[in-house]
C-alpha atoms as a PDB file:
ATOM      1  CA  UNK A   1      37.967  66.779 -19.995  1.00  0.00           C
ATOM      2  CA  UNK A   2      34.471  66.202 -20.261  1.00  0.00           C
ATOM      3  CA  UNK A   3      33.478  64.156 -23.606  1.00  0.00           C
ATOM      4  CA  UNK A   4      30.253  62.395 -24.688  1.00  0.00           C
ATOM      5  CA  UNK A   5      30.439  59.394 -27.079  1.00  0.00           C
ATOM      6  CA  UNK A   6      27.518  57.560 -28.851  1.00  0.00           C
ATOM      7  CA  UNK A   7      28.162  54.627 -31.561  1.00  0.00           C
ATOM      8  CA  UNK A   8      24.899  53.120 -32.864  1.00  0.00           C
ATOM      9  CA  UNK A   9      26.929  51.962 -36.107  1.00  0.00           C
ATOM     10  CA  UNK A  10      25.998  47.742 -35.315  1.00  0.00           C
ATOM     11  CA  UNK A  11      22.679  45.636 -33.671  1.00  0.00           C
ATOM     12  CA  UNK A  12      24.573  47.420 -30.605  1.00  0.00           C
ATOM     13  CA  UNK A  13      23.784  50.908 -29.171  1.00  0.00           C
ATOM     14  CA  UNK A  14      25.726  52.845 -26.888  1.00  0.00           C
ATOM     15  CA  UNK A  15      26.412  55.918 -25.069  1.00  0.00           C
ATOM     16  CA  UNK A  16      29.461  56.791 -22.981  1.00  0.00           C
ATOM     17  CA  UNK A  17      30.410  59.622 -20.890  1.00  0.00           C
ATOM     18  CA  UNK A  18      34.209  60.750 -19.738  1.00  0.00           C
ATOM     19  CA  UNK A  19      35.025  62.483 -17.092  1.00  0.00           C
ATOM     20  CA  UNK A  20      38.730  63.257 -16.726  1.00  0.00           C
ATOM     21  CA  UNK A  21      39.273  59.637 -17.627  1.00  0.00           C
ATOM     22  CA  UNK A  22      36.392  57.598 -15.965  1.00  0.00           C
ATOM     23  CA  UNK A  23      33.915  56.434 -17.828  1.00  0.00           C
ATOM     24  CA  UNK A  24      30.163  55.767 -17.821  1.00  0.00           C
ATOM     25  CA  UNK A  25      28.077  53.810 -20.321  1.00  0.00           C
ATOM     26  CA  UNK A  26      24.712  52.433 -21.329  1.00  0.00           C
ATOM     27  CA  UNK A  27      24.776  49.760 -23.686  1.00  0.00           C
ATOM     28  CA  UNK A  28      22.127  47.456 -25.271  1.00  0.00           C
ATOM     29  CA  UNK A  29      22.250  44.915 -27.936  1.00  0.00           C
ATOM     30  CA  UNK A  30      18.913  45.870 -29.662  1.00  0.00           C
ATOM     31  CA  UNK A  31      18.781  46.301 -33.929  1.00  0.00           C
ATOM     32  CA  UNK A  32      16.342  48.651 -34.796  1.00  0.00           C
ATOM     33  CA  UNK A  33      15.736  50.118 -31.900  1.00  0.00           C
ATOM     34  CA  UNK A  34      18.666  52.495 -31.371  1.00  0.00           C
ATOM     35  CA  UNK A  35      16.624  55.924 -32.056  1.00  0.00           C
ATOM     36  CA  UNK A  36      14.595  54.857 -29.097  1.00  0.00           C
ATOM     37  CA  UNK A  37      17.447  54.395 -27.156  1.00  0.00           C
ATOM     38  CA  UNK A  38      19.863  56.415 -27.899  1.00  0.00           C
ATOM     39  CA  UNK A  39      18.401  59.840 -26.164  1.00  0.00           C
ATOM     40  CA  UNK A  40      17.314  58.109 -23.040  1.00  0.00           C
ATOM     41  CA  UNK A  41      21.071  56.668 -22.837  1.00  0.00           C
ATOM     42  CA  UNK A  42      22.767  60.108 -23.272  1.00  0.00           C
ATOM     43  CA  UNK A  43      19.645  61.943 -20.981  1.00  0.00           C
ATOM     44  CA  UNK A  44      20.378  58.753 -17.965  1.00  0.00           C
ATOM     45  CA  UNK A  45      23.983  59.441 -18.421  1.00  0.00           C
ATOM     46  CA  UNK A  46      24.045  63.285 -18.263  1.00  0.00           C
ATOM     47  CA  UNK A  47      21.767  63.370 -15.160  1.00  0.00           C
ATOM     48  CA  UNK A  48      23.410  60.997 -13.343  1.00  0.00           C
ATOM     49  CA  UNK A  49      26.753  62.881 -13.516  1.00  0.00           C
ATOM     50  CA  UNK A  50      24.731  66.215 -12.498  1.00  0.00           C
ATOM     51  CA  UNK A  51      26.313  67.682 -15.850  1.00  0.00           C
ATOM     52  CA  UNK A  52      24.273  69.745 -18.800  1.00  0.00           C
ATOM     53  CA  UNK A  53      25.216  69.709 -22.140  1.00  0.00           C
ATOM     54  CA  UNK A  54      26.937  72.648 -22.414  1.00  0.00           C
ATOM     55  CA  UNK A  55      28.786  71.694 -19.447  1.00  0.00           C
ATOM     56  CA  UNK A  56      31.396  69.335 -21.922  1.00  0.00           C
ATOM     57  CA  UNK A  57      34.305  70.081 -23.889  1.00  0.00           C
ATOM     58  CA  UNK A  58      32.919  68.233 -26.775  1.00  0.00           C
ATOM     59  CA  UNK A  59      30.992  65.292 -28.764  1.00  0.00           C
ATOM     60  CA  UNK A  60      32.003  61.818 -30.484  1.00  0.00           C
ATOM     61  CA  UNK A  61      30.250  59.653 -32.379  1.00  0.00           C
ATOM     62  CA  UNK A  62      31.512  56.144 -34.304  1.00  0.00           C
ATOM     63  CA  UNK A  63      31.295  57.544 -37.459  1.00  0.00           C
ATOM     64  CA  UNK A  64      30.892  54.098 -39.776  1.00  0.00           C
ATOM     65  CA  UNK A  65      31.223  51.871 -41.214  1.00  0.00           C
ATOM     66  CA  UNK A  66      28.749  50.108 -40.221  1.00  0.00           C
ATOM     67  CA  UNK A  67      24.986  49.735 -41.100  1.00  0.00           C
ATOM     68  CA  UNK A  68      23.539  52.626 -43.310  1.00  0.00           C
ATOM     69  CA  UNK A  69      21.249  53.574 -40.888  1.00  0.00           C
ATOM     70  CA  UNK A  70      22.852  52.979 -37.756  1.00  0.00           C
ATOM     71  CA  UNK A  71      25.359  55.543 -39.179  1.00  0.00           C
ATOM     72  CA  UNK A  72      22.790  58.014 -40.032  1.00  0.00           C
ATOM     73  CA  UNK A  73      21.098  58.157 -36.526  1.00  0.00           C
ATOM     74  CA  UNK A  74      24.561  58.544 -34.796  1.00  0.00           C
ATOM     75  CA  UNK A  75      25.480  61.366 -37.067  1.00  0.00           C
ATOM     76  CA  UNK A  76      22.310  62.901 -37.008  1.00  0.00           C
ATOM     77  CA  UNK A  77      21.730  62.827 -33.028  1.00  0.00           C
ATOM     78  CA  UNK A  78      25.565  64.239 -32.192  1.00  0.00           C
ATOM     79  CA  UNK A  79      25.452  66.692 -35.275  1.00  0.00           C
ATOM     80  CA  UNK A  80      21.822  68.074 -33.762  1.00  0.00           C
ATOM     81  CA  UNK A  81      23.165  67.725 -30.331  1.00  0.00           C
ATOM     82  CA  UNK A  82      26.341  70.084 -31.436  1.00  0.00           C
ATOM     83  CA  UNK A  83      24.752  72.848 -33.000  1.00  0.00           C
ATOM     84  CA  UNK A  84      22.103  73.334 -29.964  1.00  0.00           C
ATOM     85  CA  UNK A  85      24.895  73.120 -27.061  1.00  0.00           C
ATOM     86  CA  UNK A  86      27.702  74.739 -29.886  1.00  0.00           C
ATOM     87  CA  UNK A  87      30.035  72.012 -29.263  1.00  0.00           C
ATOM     88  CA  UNK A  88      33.006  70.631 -31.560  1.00  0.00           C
ATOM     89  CA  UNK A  89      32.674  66.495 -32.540  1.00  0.00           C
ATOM     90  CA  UNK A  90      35.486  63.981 -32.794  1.00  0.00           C
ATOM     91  CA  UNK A  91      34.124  61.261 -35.199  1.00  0.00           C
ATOM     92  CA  UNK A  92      35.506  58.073 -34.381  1.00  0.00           C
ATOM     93  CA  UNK A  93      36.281  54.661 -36.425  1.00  0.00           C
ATOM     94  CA  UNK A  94      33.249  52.137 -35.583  1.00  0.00           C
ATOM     95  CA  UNK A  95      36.008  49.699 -36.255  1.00  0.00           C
ATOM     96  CA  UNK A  96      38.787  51.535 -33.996  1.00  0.00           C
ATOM     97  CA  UNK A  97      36.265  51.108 -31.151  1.00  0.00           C
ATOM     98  CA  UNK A  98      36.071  47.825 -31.722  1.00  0.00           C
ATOM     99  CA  UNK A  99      39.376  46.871 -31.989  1.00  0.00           C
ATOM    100  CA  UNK A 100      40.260  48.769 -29.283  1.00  0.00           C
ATOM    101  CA  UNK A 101      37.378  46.940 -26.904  1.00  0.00           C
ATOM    102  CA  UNK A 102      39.248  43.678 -27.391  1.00  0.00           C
ATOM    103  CA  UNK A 103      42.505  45.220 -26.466  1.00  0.00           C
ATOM    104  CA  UNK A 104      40.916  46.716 -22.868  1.00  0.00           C
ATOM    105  CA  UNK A 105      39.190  43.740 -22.679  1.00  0.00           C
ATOM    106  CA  UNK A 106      41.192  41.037 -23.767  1.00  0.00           C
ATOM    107  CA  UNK A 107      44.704  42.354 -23.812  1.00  0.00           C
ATOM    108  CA  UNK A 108      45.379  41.471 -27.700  1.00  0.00           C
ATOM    109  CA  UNK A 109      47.461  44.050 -29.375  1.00  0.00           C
ATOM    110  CA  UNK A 110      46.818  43.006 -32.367  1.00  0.00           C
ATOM    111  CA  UNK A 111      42.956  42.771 -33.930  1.00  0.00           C
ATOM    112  CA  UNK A 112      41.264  42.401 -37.146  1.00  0.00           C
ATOM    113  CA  UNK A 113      38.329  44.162 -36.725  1.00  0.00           C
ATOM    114  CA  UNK A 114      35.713  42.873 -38.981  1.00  0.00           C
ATOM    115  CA  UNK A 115      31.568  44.052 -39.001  1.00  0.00           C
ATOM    116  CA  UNK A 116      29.254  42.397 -41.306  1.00  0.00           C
ATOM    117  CA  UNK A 117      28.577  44.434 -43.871  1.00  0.00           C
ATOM    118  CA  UNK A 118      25.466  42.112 -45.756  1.00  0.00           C
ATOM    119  CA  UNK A 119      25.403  41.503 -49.133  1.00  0.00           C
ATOM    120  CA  UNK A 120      28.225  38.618 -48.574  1.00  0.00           C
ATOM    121  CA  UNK A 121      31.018  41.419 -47.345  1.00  0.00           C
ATOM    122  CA  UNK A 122      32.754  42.600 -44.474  1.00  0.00           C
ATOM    123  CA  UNK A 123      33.728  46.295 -42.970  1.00  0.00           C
ATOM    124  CA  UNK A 124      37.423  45.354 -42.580  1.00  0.00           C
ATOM    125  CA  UNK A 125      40.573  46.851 -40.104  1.00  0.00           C
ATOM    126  CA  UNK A 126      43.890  45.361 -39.021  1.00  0.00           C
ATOM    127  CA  UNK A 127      45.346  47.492 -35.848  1.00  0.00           C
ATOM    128  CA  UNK A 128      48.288  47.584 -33.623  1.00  0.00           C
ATOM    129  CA  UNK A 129      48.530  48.806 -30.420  1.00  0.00           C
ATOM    130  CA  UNK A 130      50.763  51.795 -30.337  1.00  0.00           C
ATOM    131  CA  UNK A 131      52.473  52.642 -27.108  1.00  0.00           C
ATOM    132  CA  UNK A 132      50.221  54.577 -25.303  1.00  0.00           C
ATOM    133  CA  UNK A 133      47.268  52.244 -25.260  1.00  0.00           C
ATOM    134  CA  UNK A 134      45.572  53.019 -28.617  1.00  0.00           C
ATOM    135  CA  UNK A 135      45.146  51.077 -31.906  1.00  0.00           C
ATOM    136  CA  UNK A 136      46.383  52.160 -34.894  1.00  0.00           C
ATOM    137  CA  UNK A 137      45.230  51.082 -38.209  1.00  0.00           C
ATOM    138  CA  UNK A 138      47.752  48.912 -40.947  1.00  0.00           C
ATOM    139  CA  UNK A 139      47.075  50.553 -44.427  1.00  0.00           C
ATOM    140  CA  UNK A 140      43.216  51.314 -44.486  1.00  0.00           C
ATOM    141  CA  UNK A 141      39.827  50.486 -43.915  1.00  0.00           C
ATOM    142  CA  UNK A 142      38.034  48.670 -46.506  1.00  0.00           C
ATOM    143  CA  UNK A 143      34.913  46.601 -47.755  1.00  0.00           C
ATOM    144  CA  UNK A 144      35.249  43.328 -49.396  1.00  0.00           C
ATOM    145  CA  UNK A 145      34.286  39.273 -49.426  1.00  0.00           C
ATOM    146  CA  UNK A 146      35.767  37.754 -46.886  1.00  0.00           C
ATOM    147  CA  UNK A 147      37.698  35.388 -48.918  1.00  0.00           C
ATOM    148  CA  UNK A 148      39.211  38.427 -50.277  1.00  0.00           C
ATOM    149  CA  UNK A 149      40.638  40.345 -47.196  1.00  0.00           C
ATOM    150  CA  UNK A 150      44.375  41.199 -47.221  1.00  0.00           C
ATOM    151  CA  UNK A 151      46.517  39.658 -44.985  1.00  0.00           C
ATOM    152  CA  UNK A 152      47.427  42.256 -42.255  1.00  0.00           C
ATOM    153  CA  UNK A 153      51.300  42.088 -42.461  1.00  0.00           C
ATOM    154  CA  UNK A 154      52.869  40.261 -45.249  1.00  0.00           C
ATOM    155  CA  UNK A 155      56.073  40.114 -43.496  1.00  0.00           C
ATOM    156  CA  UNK A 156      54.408  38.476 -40.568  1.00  0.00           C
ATOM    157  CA  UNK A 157      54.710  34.701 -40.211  1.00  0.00           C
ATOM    158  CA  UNK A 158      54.171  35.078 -36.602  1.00  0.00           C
ATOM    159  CA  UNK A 159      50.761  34.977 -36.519  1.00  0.00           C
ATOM    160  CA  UNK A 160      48.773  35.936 -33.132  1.00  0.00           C
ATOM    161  CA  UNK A 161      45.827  37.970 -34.314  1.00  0.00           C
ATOM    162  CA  UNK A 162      43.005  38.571 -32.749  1.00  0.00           C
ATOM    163  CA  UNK A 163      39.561  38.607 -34.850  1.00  0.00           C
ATOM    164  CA  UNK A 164      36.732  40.755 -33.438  1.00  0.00           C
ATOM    165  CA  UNK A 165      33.521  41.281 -34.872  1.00  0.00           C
ATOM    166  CA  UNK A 166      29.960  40.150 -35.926  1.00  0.00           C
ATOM    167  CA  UNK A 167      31.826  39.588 -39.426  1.00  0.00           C
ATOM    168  CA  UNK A 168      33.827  36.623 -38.277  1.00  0.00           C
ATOM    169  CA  UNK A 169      30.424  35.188 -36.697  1.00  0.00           C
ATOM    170  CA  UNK A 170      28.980  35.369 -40.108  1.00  0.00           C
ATOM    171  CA  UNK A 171      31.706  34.557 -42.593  1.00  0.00           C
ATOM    172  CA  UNK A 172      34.145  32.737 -39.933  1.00  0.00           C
ATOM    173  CA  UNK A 173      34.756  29.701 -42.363  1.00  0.00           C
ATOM    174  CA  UNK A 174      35.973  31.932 -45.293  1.00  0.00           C
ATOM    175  CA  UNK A 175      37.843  34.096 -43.106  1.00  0.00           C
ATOM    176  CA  UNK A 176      39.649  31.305 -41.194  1.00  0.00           C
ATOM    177  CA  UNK A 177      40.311  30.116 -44.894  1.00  0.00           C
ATOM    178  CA  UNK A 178      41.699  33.201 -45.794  1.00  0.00           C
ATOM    179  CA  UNK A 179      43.967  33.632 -43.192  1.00  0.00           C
ATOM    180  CA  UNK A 180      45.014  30.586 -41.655  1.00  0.00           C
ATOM    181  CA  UNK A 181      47.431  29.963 -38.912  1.00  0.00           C
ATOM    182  CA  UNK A 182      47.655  34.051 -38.702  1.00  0.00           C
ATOM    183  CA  UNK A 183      44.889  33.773 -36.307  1.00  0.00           C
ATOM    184  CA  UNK A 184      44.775  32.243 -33.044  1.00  0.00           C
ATOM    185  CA  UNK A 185      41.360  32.939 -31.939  1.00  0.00           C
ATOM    186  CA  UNK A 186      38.301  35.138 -32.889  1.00  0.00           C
ATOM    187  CA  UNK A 187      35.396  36.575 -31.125  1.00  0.00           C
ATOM    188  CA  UNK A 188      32.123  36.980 -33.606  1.00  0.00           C
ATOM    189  CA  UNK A 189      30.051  38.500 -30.461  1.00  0.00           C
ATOM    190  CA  UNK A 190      31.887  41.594 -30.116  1.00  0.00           C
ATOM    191  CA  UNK A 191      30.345  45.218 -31.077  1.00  0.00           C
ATOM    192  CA  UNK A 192      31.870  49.015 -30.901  1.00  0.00           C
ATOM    193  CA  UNK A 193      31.187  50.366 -27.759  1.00  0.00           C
ATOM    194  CA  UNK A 194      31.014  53.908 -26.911  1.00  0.00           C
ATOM    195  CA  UNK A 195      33.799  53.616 -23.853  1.00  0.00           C
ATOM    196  CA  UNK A 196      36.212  52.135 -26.499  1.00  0.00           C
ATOM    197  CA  UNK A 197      35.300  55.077 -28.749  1.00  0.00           C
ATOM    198  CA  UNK A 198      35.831  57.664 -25.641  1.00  0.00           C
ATOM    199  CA  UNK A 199      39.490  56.308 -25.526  1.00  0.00           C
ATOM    200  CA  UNK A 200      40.366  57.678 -29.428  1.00  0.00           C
ATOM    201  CA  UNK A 201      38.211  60.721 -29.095  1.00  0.00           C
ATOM    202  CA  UNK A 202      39.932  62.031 -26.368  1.00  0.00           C
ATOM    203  CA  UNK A 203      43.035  61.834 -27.519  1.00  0.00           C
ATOM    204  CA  UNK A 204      41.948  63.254 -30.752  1.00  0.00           C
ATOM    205  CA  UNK A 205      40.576  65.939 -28.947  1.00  0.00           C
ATOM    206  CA  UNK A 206      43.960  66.935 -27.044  1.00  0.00           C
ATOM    207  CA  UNK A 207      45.408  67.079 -30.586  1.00  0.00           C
ATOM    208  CA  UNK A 208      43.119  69.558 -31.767  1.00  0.00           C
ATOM    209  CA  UNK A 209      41.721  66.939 -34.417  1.00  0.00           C
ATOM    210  CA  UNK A 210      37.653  68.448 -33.676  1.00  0.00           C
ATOM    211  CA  UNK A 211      36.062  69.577 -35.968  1.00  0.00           C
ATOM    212  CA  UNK A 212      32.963  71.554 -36.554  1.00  0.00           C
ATOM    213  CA  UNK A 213      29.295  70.261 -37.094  1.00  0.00           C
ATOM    214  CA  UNK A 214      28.335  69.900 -40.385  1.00  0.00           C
ATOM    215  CA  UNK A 215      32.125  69.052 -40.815  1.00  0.00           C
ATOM    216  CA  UNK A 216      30.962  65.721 -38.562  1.00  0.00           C
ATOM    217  CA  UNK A 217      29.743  63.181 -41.423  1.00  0.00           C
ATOM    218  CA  UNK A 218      29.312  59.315 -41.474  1.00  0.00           C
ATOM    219  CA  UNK A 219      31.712  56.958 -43.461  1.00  0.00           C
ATOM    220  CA  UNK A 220      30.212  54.286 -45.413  1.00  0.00           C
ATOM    221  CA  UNK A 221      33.183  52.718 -47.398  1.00  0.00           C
ATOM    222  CA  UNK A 222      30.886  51.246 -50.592  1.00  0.00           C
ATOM    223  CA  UNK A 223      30.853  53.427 -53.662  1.00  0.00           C
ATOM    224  CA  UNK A 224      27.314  52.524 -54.745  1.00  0.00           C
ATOM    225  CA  UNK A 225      25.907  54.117 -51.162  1.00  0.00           C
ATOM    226  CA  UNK A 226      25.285  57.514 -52.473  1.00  0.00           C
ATOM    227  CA  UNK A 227      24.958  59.481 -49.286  1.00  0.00           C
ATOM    228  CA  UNK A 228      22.943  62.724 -49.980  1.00  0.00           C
ATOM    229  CA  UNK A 229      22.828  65.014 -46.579  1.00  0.00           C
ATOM    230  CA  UNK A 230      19.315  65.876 -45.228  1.00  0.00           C
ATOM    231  CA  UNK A 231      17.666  67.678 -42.860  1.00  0.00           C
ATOM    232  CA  UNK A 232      19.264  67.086 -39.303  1.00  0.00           C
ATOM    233  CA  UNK A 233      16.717  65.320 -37.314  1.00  0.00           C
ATOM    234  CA  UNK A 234      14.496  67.762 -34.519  1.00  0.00           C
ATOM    235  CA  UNK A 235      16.201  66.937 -31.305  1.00  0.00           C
ATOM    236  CA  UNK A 236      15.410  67.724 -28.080  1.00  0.00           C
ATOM    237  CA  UNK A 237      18.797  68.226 -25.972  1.00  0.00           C
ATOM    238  CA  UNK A 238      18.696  66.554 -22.788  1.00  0.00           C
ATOM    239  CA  UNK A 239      17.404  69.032 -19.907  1.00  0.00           C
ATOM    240  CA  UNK A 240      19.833  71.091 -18.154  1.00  0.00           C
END
């Protein structure tokens, strides 16, 4: 399998390539400058594996939440990408990725993924690692002050989560408030990477879970961001 993955959803923007399970990535912490980047990422990665476009079996992208227009230039860029090279997209969870970077990287099976989401909230996941490597979410995404998150288990007294996240650099003391001896350590420096995101797309792929696209489209979690769909950015695919 031959899969592209770009997540541009945080200050962090990456690009990741899969091939047949090895993975390639550019990645740069850089806000506001991920429609510079992101083409020159995919373009560096492409060429170096001697591969066109066309050449892959399809396209992923961290589909939100995350910042508004992070989102937007993720969604546009894959959605532009698909059409031209007429490729299916797996959208991903920005906050699966992330959880499942600190499982790869730290080997904690269970994370509470949390992205700052301004305004005094928080983009928030709890996930368990299933058997085969992936996370899976507990009951749903949401957006909320931190003080208000919901426990991840309310069963568990064991404790031993993991938090990952810009949100627990920015609202740590609330969060530790909330949560107490549930968590044993947190991580605030931590972004969604696009080789995380490879990880969920590809099995997502084998599943048949691609979709067309204009079926591709961003999640943004708050009500009040009334998401109207314009005109796909002009891309120019990366040479063949």
């Amino acid at each position: 399998m031959k899969l592209l993955a770009i997540d541009t959803s945080t200050d962090a923007c990456s690009a990741a390539l899969w091939l047949d399970g090895e993975v390639r990535q550019r990645y740069q912490v850089a806000p506001r400058e991920h429609g510079q980047l992101i083409l020159p990422m995919i373009e560096s990665l492409l060429a170096e594996a001697g591969l066109a476009l066309t050449q892959l079996d399809t396209l992923a992208f961290g589909r939100g939440p995350g910042g508004f227009t992070g989102v937007r230039i993720a969604n546009s860029v894959i959605q532009g990408l698909a059409f031209g090279a007429n490729l299916p997209v797996v959208p991903i969870s920005s906050l699966a990725a992330l959880a499942q970077g600190a499982y790869a990287e730290m080997g904690t099976p269970r994370v509470l993924a949390a992205i700052d989401a301004r305004i005094g909230e928080v983009y928030w996941g709890a996930y368990l690692t299933a058997e085969n490597g992936l996370v899976t979410l507990v009951d749903q995404e949401i957006v909320c002050p931190p003080q208000d998150v919901p426990l991840p288990l309310a069963d568990d007294v064991s404790g031993d989560w993991f938090g990952a996240g810009n949100g627990w650099h920015t609202y740590a003391q609330p969060l530790k408030a909330r949560l107490g001896e549930a968590v044993t350590a947190w991580d605030g420096q931590r972004y969604p990477q696009a080789q995380h995101l490879c990880t969920h797309a590809a099995d997502a792929f084998q599943r048949g879970l691609a979709v067309s696209a204009e079926q591709a489209l961003p999640v943004y979690l708050r009500d009040e961001v009334a998401w109207k769909k314009q005109p796909l950015l002009v891309i120019t695919p990366p040479p063949k």
